[in-house]
Protein backbone atom coordinates (compact mmCIF):
# COMPACT_ATOMS: atom_id res chain seq x y z
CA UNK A 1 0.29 6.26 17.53
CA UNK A 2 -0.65 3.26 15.72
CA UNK A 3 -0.49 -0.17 18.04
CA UNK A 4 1.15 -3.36 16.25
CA UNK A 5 -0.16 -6.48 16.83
CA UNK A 6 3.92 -7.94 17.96
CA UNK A 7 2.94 -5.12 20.77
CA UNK A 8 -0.22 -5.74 21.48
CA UNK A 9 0.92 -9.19 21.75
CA UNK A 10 3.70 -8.50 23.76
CA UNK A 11 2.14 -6.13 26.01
CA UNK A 12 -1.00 -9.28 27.14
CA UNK A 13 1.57 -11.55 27.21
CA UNK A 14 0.24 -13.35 23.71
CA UNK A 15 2.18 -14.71 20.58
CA UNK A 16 2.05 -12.61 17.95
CA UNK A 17 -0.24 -15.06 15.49
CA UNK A 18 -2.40 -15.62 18.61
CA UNK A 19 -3.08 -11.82 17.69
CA UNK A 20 -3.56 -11.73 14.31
CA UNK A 21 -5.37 -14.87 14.28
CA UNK A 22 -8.73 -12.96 15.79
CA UNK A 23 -7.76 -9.45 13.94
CA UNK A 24 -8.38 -11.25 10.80
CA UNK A 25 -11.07 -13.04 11.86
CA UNK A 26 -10.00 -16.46 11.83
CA UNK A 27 -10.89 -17.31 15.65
CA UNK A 28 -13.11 -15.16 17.89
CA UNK A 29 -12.38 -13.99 21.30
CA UNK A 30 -13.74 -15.14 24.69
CA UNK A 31 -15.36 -12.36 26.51
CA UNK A 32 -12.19 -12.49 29.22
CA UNK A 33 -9.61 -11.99 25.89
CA UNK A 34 -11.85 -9.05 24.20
CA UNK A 35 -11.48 -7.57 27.83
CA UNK A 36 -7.89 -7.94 27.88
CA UNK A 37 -7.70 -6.92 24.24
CA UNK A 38 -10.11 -3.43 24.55
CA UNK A 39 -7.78 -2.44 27.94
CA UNK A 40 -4.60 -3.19 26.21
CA UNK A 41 -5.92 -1.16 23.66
CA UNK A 42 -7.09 1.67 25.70
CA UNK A 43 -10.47 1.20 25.46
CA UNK A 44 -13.26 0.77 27.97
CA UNK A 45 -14.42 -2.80 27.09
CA UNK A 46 -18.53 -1.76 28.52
CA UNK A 47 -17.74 1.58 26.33
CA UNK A 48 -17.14 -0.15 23.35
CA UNK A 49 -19.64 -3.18 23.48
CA UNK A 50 -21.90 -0.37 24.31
CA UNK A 51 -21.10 1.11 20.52
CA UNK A 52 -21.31 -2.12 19.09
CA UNK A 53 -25.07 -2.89 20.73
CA UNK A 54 -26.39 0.91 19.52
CA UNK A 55 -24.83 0.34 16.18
CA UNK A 56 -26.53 -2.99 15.61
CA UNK A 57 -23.56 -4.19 14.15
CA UNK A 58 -21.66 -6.97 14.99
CA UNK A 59 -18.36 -4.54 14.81
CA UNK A 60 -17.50 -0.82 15.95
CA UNK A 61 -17.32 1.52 13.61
């Protein structure tokens, strides 16, 4: 199932260009948000910052 950003939006309680602001990379997020953001998502936040430490990127892949 692919998650659109109105839902995503919807579902944190966010406007929709709040969203897509920081999913095209025009604002970052503060650690509480990319919290928010990886649970809405359905991932573990720890999990995932986890990936992004090993991968020595500054993204997941």
């Amino acid at each position: 199932m692919k998650l659109r950003q109105v839902d995503l939006a919807q579902q944190l309680g966010w406007q929709q260009a709040y969203v897509s602001r920081y999913a095209t990379g025009e604002r970052m997020l503060a650690v509480d948000e990319y919290i928010a953001v990886a649970r809405g998502i359905g991932i573990d936040p720890v999990a995932l910052l986890a990936q992004v430490l090993k991968s020595g990127n500054d993204r997941p892949d």
